[in-house]
ModelCIF file with pLDDT and N, C-alpha, C, O atoms, coordinates in Angstrom:
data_MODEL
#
_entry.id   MODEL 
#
_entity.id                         1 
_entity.type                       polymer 
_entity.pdbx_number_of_molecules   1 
#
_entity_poly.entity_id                      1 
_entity_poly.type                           'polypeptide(L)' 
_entity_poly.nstd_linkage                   no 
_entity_poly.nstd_monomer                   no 
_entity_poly.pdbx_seq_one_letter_code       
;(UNK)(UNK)(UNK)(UNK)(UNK)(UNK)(UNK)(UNK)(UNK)(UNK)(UNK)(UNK)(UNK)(UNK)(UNK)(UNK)
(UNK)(UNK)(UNK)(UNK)(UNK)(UNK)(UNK)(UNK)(UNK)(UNK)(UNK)(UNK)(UNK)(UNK)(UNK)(UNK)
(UNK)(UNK)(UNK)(UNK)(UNK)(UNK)(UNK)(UNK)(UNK)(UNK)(UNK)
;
_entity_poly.pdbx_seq_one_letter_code_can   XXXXXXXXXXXXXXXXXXXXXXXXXXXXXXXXXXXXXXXXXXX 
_entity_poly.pdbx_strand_id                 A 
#
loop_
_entity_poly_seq.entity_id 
_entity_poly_seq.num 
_entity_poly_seq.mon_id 
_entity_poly_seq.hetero 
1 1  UNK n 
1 2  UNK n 
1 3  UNK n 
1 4  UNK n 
1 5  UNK n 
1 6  UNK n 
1 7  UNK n 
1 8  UNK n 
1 9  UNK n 
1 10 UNK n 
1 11 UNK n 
1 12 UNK n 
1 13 UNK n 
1 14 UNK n 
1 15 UNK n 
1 16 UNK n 
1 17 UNK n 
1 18 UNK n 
1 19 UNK n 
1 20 UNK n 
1 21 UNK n 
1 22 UNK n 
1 23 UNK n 
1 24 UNK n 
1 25 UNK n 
1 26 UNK n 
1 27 UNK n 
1 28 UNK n 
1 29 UNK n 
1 30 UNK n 
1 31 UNK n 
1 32 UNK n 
1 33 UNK n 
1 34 UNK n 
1 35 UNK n 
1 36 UNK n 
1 37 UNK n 
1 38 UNK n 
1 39 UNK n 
1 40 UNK n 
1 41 UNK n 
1 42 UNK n 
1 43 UNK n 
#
_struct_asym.id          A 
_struct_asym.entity_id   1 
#
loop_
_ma_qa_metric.id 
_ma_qa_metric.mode 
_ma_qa_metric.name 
_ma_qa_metric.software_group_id 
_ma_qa_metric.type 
1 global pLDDT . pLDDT 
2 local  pLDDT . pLDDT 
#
_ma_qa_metric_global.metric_id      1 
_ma_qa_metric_global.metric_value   96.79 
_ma_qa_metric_global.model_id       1 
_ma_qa_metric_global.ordinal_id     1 
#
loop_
_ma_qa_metric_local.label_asym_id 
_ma_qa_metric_local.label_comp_id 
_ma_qa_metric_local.label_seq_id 
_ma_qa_metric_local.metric_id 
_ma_qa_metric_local.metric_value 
_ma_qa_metric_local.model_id 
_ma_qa_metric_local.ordinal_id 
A UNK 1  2 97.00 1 1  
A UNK 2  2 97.00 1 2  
A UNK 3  2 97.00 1 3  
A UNK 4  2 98.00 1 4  
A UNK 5  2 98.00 1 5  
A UNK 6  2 98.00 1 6  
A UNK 7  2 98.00 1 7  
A UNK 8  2 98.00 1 8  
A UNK 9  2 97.00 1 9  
A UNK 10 2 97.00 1 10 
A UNK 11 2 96.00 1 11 
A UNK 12 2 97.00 1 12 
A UNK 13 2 97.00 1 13 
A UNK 14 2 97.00 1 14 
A UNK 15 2 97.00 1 15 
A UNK 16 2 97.00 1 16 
A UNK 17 2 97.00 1 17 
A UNK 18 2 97.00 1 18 
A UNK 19 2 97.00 1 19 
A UNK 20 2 97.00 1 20 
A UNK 21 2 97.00 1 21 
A UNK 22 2 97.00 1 22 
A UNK 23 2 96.00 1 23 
A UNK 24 2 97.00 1 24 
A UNK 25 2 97.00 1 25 
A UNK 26 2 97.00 1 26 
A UNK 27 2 94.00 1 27 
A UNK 28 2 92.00 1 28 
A UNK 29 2 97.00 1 29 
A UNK 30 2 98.00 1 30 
A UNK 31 2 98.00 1 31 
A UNK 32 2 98.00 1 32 
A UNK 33 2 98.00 1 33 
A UNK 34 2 98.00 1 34 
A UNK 35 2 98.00 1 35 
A UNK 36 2 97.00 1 36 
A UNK 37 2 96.00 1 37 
A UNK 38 2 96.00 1 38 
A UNK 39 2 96.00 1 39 
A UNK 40 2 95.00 1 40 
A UNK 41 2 93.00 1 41 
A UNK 42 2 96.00 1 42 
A UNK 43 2 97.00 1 43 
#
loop_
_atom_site.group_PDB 
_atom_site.id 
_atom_site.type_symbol 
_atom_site.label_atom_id 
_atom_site.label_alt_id 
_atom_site.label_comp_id 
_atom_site.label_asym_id 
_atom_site.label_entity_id 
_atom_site.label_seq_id 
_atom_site.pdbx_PDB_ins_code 
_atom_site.Cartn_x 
_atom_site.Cartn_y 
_atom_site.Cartn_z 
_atom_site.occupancy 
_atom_site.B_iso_or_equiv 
_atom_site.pdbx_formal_charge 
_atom_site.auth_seq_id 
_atom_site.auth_comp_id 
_atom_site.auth_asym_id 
_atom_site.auth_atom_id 
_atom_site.pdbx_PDB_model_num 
ATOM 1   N N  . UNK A 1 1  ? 4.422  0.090  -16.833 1.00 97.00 ? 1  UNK A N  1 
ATOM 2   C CA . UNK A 1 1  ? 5.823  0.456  -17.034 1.00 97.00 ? 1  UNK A CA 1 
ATOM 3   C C  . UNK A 1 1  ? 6.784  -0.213 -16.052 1.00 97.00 ? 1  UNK A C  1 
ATOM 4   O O  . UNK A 1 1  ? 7.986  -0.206 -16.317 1.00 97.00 ? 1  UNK A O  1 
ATOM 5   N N  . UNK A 1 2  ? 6.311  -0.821 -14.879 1.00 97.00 ? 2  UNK A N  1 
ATOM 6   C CA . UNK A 1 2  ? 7.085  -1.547 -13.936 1.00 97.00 ? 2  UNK A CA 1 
ATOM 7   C C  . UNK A 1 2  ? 7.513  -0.381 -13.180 1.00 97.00 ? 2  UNK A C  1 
ATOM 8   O O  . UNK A 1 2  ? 8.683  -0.009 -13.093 1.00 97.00 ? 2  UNK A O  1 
ATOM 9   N N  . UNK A 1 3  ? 6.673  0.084  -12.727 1.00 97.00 ? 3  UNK A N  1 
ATOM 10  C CA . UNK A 1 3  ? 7.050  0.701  -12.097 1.00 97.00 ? 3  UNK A CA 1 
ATOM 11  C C  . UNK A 1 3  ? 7.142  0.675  -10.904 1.00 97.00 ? 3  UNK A C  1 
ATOM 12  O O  . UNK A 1 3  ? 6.327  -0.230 -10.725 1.00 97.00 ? 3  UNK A O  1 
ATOM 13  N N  . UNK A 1 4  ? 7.715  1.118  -9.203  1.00 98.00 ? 4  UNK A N  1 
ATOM 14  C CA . UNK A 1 4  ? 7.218  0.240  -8.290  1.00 98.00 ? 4  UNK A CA 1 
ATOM 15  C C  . UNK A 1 4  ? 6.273  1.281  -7.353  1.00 98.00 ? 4  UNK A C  1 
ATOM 16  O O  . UNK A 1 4  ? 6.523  2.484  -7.416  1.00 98.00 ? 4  UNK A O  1 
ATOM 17  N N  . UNK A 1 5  ? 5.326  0.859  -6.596  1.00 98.00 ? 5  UNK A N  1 
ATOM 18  C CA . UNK A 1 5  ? 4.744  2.072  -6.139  1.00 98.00 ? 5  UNK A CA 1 
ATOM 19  C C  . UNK A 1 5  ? 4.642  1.493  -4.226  1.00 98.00 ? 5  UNK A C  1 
ATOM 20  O O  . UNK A 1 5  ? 4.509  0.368  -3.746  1.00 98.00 ? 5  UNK A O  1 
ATOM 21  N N  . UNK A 1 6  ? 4.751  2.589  -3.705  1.00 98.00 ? 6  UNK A N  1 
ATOM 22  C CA . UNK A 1 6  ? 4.837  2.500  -1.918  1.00 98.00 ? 6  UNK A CA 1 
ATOM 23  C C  . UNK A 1 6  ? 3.228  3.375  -1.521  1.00 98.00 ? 6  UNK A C  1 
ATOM 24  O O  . UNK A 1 6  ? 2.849  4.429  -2.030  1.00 98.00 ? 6  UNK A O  1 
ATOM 25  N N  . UNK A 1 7  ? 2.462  2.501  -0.412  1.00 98.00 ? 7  UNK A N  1 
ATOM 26  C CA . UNK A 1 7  ? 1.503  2.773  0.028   1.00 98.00 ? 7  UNK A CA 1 
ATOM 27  C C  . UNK A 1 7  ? 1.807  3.414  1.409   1.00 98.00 ? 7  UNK A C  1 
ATOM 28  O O  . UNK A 1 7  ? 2.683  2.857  2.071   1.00 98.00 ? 7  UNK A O  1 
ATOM 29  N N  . UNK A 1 8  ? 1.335  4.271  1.819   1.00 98.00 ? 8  UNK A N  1 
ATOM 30  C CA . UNK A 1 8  ? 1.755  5.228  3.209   1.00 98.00 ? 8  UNK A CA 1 
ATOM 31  C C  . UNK A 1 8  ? 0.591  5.401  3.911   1.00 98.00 ? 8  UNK A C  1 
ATOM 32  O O  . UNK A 1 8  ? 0.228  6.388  3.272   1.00 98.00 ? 8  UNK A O  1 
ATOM 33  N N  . UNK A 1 9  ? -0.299 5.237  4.720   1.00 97.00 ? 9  UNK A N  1 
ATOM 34  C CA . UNK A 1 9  ? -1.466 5.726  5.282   1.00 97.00 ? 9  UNK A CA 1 
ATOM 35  C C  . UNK A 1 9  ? -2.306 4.562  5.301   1.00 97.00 ? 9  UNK A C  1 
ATOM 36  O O  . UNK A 1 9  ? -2.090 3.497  4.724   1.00 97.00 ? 9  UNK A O  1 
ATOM 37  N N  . UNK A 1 10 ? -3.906 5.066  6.473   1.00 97.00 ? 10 UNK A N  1 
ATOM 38  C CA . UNK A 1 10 ? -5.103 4.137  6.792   1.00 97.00 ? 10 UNK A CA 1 
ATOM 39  C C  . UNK A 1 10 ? -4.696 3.293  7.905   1.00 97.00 ? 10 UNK A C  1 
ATOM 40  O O  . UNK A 1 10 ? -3.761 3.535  8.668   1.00 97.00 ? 10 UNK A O  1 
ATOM 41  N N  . UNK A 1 11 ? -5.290 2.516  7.931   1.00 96.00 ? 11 UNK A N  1 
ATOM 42  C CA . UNK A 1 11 ? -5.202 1.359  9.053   1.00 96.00 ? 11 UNK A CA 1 
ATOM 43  C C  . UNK A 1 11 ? -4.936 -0.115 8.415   1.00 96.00 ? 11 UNK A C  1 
ATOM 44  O O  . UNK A 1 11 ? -5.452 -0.450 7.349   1.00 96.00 ? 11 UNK A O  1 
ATOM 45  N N  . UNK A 1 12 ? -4.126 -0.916 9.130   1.00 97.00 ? 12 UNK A N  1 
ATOM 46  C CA . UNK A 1 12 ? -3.923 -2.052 8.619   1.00 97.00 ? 12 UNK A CA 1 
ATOM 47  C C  . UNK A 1 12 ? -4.751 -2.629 7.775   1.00 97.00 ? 12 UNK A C  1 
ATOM 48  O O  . UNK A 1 12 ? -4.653 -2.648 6.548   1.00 97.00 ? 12 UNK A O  1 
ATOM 49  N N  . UNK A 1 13 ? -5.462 -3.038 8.351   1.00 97.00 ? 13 UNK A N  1 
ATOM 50  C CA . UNK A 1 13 ? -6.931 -3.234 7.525   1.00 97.00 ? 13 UNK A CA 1 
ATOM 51  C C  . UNK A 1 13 ? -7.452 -3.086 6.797   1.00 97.00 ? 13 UNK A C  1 
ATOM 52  O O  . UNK A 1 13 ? -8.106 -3.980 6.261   1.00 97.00 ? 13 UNK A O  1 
ATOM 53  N N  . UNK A 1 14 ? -7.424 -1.740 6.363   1.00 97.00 ? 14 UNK A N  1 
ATOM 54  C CA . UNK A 1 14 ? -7.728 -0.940 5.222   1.00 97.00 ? 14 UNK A CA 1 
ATOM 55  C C  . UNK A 1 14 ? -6.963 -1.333 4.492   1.00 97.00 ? 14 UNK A C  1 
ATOM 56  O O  . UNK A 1 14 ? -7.323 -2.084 3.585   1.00 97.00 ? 14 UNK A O  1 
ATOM 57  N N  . UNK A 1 15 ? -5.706 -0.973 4.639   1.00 97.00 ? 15 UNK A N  1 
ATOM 58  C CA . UNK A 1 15 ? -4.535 -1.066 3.836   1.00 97.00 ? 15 UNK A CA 1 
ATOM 59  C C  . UNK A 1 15 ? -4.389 -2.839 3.032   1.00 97.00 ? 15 UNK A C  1 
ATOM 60  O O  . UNK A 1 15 ? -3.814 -2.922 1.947   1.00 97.00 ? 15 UNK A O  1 
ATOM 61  N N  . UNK A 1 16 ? -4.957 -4.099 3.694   1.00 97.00 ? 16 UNK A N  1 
ATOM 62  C CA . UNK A 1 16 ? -4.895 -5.082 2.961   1.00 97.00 ? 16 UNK A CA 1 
ATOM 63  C C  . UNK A 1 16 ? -6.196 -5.131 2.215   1.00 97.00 ? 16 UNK A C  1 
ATOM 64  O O  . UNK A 1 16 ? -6.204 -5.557 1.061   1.00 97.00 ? 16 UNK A O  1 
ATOM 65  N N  . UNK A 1 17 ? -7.242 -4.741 2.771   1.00 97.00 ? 17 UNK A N  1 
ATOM 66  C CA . UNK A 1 17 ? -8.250 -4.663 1.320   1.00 97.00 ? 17 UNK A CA 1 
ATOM 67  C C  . UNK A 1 17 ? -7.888 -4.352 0.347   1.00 97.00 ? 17 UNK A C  1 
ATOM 68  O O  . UNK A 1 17 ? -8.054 -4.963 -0.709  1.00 97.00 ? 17 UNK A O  1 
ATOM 69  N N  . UNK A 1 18 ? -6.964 -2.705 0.604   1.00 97.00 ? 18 UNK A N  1 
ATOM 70  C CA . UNK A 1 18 ? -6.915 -1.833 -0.535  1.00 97.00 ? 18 UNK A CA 1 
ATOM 71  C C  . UNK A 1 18 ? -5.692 -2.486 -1.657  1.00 97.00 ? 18 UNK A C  1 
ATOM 72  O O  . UNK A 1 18 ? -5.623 -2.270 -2.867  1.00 97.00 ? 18 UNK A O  1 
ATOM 73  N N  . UNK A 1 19 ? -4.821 -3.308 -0.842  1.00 97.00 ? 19 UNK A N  1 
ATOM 74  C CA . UNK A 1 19 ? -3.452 -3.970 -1.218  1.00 97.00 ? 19 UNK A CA 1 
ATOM 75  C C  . UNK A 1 19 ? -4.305 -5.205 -2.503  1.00 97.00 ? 19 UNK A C  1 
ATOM 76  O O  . UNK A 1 19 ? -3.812 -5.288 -3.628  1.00 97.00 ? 19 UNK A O  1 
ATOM 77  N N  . UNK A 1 20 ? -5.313 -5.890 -2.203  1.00 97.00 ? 20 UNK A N  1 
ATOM 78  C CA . UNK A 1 20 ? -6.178 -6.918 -2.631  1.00 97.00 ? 20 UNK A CA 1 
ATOM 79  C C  . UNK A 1 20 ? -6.413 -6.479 -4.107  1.00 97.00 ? 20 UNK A C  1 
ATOM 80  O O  . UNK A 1 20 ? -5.997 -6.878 -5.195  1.00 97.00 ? 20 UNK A O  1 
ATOM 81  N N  . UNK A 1 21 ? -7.491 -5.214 -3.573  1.00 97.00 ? 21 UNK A N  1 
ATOM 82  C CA . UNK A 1 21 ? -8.368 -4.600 -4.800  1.00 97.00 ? 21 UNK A CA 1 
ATOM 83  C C  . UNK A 1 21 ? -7.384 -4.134 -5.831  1.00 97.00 ? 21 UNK A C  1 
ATOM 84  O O  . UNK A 1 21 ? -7.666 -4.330 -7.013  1.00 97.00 ? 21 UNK A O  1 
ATOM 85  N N  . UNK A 1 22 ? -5.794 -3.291 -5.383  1.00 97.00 ? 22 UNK A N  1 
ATOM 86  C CA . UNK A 1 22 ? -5.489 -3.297 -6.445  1.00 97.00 ? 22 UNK A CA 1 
ATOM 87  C C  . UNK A 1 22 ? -4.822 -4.308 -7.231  1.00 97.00 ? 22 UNK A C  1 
ATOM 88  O O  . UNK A 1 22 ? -4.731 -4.203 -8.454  1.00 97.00 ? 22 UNK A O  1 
ATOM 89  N N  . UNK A 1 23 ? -4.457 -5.066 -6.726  1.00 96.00 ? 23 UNK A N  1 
ATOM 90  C CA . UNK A 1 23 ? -3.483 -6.184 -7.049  1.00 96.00 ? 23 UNK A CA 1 
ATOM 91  C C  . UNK A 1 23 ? -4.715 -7.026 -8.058  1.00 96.00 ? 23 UNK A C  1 
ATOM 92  O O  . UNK A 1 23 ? -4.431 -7.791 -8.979  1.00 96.00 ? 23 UNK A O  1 
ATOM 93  N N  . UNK A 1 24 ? -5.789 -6.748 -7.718  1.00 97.00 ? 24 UNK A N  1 
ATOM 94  C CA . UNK A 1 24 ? -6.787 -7.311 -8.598  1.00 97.00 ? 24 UNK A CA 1 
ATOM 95  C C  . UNK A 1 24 ? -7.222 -6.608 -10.180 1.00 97.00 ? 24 UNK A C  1 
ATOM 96  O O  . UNK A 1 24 ? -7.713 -7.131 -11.180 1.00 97.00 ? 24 UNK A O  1 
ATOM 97  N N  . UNK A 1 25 ? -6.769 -5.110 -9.866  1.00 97.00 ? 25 UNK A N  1 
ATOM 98  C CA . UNK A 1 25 ? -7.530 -3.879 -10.989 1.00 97.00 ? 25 UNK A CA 1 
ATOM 99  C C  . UNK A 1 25 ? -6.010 -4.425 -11.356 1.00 97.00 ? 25 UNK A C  1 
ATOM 100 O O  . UNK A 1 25 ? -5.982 -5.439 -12.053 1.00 97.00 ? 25 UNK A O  1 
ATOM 101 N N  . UNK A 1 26 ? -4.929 -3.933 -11.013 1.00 97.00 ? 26 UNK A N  1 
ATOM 102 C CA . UNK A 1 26 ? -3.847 -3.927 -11.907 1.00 97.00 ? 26 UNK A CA 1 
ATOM 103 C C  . UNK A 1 26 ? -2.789 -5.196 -11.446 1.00 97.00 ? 26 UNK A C  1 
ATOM 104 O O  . UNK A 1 26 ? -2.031 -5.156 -10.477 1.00 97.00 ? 26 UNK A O  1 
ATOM 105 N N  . UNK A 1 27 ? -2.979 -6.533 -12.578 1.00 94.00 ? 27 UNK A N  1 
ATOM 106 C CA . UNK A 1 27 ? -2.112 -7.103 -12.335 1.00 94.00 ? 27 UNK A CA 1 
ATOM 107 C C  . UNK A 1 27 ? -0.370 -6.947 -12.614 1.00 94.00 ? 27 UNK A C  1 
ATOM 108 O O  . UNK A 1 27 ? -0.038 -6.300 -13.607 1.00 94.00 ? 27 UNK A O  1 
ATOM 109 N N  . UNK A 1 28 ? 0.605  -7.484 -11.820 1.00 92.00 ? 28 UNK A N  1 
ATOM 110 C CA . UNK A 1 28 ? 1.465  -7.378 -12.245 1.00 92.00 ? 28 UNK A CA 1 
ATOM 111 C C  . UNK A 1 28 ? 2.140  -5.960 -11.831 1.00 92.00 ? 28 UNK A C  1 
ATOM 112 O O  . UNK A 1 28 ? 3.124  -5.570 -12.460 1.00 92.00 ? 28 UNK A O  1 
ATOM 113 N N  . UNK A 1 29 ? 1.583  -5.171 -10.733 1.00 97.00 ? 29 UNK A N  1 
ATOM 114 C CA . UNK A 1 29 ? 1.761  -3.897 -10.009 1.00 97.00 ? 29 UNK A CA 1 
ATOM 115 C C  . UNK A 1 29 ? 2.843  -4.053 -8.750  1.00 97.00 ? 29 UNK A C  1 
ATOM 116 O O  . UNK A 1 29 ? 2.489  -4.433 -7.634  1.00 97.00 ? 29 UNK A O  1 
ATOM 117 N N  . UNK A 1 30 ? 4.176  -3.713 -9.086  1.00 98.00 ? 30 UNK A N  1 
ATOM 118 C CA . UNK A 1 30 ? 4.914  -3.917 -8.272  1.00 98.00 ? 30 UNK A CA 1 
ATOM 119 C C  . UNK A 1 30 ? 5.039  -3.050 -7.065  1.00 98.00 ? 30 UNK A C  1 
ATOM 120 O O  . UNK A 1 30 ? 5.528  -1.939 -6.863  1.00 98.00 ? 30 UNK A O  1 
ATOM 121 N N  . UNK A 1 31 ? 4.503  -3.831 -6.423  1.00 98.00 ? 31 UNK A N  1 
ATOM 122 C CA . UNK A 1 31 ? 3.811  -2.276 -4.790  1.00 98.00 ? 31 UNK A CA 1 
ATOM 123 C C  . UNK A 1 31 ? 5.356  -3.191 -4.056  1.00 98.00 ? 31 UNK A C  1 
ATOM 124 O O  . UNK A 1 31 ? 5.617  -4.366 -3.798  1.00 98.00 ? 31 UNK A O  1 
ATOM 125 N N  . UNK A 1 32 ? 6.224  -1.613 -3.919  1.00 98.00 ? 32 UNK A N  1 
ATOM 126 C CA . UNK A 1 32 ? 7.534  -1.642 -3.143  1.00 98.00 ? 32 UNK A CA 1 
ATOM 127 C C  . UNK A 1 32 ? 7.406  -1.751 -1.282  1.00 98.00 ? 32 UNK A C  1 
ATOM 128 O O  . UNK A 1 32 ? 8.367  -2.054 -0.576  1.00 98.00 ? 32 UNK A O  1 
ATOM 129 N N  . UNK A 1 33 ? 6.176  -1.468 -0.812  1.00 98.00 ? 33 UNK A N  1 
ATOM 130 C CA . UNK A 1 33 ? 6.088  -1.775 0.343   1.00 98.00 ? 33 UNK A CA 1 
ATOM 131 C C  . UNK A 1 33 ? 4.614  -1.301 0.392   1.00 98.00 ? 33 UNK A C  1 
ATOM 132 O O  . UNK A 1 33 ? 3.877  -1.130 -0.579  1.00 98.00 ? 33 UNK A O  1 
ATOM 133 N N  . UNK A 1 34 ? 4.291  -1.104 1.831   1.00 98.00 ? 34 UNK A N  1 
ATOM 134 C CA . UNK A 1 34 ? 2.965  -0.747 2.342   1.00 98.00 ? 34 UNK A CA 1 
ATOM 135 C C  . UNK A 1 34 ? 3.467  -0.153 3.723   1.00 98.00 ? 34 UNK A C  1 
ATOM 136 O O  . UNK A 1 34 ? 4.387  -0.756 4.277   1.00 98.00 ? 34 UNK A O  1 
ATOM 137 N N  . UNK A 1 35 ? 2.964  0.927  4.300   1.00 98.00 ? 35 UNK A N  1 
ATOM 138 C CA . UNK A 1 35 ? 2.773  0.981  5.565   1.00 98.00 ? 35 UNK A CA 1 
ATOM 139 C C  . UNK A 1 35 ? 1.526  1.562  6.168   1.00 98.00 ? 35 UNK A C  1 
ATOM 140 O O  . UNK A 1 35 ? 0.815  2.102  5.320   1.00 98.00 ? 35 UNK A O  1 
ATOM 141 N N  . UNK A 1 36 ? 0.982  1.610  7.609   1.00 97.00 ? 36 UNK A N  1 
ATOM 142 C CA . UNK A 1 36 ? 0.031  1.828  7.872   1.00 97.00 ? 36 UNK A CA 1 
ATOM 143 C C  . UNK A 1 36 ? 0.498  3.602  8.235   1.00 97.00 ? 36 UNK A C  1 
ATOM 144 O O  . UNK A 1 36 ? 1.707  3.813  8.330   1.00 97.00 ? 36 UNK A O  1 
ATOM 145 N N  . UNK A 1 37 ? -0.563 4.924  8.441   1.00 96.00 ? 37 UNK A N  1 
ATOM 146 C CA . UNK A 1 37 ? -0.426 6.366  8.542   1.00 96.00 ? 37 UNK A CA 1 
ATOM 147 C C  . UNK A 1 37 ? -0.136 6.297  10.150  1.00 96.00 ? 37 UNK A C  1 
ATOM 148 O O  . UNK A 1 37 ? 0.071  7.432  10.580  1.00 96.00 ? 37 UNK A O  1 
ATOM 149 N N  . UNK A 1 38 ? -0.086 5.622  10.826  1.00 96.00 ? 38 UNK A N  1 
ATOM 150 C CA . UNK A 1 38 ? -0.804 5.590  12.288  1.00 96.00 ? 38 UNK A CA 1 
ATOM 151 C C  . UNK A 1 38 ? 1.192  5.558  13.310  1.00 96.00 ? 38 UNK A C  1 
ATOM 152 O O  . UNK A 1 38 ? 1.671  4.778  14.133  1.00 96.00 ? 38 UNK A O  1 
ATOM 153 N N  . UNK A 1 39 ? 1.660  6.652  12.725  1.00 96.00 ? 39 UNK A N  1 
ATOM 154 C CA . UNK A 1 39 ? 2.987  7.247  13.256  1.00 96.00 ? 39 UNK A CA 1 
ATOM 155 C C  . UNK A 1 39 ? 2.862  8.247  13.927  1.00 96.00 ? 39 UNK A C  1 
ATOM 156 O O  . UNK A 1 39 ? 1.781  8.830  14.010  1.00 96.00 ? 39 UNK A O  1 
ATOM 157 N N  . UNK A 1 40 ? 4.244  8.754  14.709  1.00 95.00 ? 40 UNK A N  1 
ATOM 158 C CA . UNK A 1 40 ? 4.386  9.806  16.090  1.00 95.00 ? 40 UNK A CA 1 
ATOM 159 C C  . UNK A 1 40 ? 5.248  10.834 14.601  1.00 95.00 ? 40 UNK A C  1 
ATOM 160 O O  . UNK A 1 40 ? 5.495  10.325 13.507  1.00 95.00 ? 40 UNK A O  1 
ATOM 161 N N  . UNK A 1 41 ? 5.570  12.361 14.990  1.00 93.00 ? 41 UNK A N  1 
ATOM 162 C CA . UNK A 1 41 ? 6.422  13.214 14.322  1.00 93.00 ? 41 UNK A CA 1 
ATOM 163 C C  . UNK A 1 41 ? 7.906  12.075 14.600  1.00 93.00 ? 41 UNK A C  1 
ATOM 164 O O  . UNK A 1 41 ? 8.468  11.604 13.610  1.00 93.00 ? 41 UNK A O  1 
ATOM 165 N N  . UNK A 1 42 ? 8.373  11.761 15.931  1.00 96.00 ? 42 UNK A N  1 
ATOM 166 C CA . UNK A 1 42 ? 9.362  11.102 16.149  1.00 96.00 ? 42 UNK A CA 1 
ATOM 167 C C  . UNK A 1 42 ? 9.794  9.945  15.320  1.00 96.00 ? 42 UNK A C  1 
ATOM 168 O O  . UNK A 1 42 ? 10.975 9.817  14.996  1.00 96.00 ? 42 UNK A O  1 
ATOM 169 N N  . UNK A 1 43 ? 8.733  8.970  14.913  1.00 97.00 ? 43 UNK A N  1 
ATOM 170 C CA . UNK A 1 43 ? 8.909  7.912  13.765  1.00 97.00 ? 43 UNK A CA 1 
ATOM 171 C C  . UNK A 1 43 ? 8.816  8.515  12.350  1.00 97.00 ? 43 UNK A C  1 
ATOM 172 O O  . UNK A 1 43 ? 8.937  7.791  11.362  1.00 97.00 ? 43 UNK A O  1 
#
């Protein structure tokens, strides 16, 4: 549907495998950002 989707959590690392694998299962998946979970309450 184009839809866009934001990743929040894991470790960098994780997070570009996981960025890989889906970009592989679903082409054409407009991922609006990524960030890693690894924040203070303050951020």
């Amino acid at each position: 549907r184009g839809q866009r989707v934001y990743f929040l959590g894991a470790r960098d690392a994780v997070l570009r495998r996981m960025l890989a694998e889906v970009g592989r299962r679903y082409p054409g998946l407009q991922v609006a950002g990524a960030r890693n979970g690894y924040f203070s309450a303050g951020e």
